[in-house]
Protein backbone atom coordinates (compact mmCIF):
# COMPACT_ATOMS: atom_id res chain seq x y z
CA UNK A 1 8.71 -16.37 13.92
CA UNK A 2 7.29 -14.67 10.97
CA UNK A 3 7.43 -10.40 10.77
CA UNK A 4 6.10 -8.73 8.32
CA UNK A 5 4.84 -5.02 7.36
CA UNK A 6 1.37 -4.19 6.82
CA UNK A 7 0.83 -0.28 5.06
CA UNK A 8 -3.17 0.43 4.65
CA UNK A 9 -2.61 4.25 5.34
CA UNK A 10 -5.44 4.80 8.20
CA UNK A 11 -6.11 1.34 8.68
CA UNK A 12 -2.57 -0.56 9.51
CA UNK A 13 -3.22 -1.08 12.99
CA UNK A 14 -6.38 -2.77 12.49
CA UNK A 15 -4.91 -4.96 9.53
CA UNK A 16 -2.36 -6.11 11.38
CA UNK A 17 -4.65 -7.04 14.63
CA UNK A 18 -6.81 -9.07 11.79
CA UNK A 19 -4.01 -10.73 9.86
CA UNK A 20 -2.81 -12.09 13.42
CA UNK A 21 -6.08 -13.09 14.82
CA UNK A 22 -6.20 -14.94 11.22
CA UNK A 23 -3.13 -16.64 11.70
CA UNK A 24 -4.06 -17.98 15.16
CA UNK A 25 -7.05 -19.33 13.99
CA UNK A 26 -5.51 -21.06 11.65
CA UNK A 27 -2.79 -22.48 13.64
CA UNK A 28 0.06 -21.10 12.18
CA UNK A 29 1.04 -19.85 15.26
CA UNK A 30 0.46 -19.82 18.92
CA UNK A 31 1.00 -15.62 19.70
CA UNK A 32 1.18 -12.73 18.32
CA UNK A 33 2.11 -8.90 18.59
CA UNK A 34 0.11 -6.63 16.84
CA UNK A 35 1.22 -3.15 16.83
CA UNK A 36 0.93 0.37 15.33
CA UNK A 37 3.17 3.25 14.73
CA UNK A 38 2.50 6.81 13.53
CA UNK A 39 5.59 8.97 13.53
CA UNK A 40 5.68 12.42 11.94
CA UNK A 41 8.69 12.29 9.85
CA UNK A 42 8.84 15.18 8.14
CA UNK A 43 6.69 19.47 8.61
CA UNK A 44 4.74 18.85 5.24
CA UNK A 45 1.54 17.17 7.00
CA UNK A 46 1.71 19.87 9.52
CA UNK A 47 2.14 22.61 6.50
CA UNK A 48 -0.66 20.89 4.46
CA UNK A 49 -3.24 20.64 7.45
CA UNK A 50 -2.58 24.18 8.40
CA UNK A 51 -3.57 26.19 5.57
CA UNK A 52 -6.33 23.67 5.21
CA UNK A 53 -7.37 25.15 8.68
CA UNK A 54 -7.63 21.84 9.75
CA UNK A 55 -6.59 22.12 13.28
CA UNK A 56 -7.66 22.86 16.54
CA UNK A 57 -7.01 26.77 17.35
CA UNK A 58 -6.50 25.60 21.10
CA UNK A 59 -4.54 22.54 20.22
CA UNK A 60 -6.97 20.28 22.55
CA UNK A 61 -8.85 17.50 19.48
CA UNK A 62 -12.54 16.93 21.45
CA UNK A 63 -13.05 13.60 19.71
CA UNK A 64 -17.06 13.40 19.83
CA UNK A 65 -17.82 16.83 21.47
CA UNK A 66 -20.19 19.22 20.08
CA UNK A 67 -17.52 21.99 20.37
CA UNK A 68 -15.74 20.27 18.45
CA UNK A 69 -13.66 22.31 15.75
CA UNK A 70 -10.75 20.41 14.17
CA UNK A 71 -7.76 17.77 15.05
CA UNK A 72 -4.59 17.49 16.65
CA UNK A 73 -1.81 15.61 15.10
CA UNK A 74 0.36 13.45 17.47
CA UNK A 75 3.02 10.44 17.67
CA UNK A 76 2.16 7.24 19.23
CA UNK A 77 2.72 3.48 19.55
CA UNK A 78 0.66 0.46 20.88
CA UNK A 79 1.20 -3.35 20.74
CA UNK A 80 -1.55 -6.07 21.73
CA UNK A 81 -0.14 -9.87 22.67
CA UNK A 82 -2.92 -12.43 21.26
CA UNK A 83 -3.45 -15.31 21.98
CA UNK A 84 -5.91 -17.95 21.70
CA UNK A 85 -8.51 -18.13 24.32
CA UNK A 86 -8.05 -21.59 25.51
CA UNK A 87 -4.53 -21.06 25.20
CA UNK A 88 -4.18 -18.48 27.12
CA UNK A 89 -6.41 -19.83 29.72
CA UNK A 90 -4.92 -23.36 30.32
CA UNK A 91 -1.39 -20.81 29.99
């Protein structure tokens, strides 16, 4: 089926999830894969954040914590299969 590249800096991920719930809805296809990527390609984020001070002096990010006192940067991947409810339960 149709691939295609979505780049919306911070918000990728969630475009993607959108454009595919979209394109169920409208019937264009039966599932989809969603996913997101961050890799760190290159030390100029890292160089740019640090002498911003910008990171955690332990290294530990405390998302929502009052002690909170800066990020952590970090590689990941994730992939969601939609489907249409009734799809997926008569499936």
């Amino acid at each position: 089926g149709p691939a295609m590249t979505v780049d919306t800096a911070c918000s990728s991920s969630l475009v993607s999830i959108h454009l595919a719930c979209q394109s169920l809805r409208e019937g264009e296809s039966n599932l989809a894969l969603a996913a997101g990527v961050n890799l760190i390609l290159t030390p100029l984020g890292y160089i740019l954040f640090s002498r911003a001070h910008a990171y955690a002096p332990d290294g530990h990010c405390k998302t929502f914590d009052i002690s909170a006192d800066g990020f952590t940067s970090s590689e990941g991947c994730g992939v969601i299969v939609l489907k249409r409810l009734s799809d997926a339960i008569k499936d």
